[in-house]
Protein backbone atom coordinates (compact mmCIF):
# COMPACT_ATOMS: atom_id res chain seq x y z
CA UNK A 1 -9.10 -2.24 10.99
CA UNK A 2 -8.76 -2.49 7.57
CA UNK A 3 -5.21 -2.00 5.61
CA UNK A 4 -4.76 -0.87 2.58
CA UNK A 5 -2.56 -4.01 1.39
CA UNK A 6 -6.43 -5.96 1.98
CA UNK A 7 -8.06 -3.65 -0.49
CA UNK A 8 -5.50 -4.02 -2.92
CA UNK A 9 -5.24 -7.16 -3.12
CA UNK A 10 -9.17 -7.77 -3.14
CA UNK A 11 -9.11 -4.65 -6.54
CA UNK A 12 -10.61 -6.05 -9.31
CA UNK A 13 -13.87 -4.76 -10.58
CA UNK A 14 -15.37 -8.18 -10.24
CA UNK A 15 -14.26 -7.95 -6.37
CA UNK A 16 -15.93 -4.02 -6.23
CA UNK A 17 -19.92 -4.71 -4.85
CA UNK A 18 -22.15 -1.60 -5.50
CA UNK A 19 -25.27 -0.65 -3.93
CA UNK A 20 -28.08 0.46 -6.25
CA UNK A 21 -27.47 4.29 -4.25
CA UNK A 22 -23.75 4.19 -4.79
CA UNK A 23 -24.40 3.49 -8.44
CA UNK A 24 -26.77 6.45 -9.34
CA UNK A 25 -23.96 8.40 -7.27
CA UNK A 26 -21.19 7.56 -9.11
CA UNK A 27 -23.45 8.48 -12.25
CA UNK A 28 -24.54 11.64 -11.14
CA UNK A 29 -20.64 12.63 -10.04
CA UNK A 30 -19.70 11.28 -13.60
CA UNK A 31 -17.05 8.33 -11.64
CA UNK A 32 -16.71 5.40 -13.17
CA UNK A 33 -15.52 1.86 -11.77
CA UNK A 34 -11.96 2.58 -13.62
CA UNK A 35 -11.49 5.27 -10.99
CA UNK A 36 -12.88 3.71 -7.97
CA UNK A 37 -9.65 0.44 -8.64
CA UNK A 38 -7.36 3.19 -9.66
CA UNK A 39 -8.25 5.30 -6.56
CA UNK A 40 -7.67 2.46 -4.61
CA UNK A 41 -4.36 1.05 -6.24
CA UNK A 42 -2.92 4.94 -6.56
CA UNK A 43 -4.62 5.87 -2.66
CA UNK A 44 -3.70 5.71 0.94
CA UNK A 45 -6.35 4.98 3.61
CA UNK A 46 -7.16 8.46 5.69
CA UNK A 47 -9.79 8.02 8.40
CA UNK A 48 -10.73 4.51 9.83
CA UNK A 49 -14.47 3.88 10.82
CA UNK A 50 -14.12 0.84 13.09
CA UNK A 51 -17.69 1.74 14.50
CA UNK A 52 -19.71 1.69 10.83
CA UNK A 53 -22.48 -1.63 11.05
CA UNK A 54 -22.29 -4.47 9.43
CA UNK A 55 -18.76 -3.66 8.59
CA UNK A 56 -15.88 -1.46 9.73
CA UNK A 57 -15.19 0.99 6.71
CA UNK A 58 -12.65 3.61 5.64
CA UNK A 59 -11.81 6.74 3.95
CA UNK A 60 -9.56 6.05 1.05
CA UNK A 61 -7.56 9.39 -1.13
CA UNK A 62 -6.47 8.32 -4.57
CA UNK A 63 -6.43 9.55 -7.86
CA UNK A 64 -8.72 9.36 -10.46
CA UNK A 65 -8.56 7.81 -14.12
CA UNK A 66 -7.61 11.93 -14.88
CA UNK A 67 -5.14 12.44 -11.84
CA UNK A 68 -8.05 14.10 -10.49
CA UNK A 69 -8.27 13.86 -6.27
CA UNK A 70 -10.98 11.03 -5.17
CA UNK A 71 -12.42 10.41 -1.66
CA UNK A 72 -13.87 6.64 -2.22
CA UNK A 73 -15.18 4.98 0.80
CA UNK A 74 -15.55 1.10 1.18
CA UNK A 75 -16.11 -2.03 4.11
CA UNK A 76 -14.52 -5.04 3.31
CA UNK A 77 -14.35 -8.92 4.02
CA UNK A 78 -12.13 -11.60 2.46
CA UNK A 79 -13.82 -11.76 -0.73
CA UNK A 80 -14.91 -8.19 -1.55
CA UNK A 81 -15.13 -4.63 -1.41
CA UNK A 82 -18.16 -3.08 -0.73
CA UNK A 83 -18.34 0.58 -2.39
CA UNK A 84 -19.93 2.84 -0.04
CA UNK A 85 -19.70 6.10 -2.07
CA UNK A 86 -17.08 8.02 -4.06
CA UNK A 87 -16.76 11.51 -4.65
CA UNK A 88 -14.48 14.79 -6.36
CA UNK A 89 -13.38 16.63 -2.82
CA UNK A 90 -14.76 20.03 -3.05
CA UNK A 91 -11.29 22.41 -2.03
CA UNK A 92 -13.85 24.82 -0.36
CA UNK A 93 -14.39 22.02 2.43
CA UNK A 94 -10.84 20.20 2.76
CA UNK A 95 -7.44 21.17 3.76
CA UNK A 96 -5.10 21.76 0.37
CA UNK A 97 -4.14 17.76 0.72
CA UNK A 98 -7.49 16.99 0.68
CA UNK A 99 -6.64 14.57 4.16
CA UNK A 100 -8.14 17.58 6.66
CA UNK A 101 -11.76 18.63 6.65
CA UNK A 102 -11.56 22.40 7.51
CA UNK A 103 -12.21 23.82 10.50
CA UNK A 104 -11.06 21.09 12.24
């Protein structure tokens, strides 16, 4: 399981590894790698995914660069993170904490 205190103390951008998809992602959604550390340092871990291959991942909620809500999700080891994806939660498809999916 990963902790929160791990990706903190592993959030650097040096320490941030992006995949070629994440990075035309975080173009296209206009996120930059400012908001992915302060979404981590400002954020709280929300769903676990013990089951993800090679490595167990999670669902981070933070705040953006702009105090906007951000949904950034990441695997780690001891020497990185490894940026999954990163995205604006739309309020049509989350709970008003943006925690919930609705319907749920």
């Amino acid at each position: 399981m990963i902790t929160i205190e791990q990706l903190k103390a592993l959030n650097k951008p040096e320490n941030i590894a992006i995949t070629e998809h994440a990075r035309i992602r975080l173009y296209e959604r206009k996120i930059g790698i400012d908001d992915i550390v302060n979404g981590i340092c400002t954020g709280g871990i929300i769903k676990q995914y013990e089951d993800d291959k090679p490595l167990p991942s999670c669902l981070i909620l933070g705040f953006s660069m702009k105090s906007q809500y951000i949904h950034i999700v990441v695997s780690c080891d001891t020497d990185f993170i490894y940026l999954i994806t990163a995205y604006f939660p739309d309020p049509d498809l989350w709970e008003s904490d943006f925690k919930v999916r609705r319907g749920r």
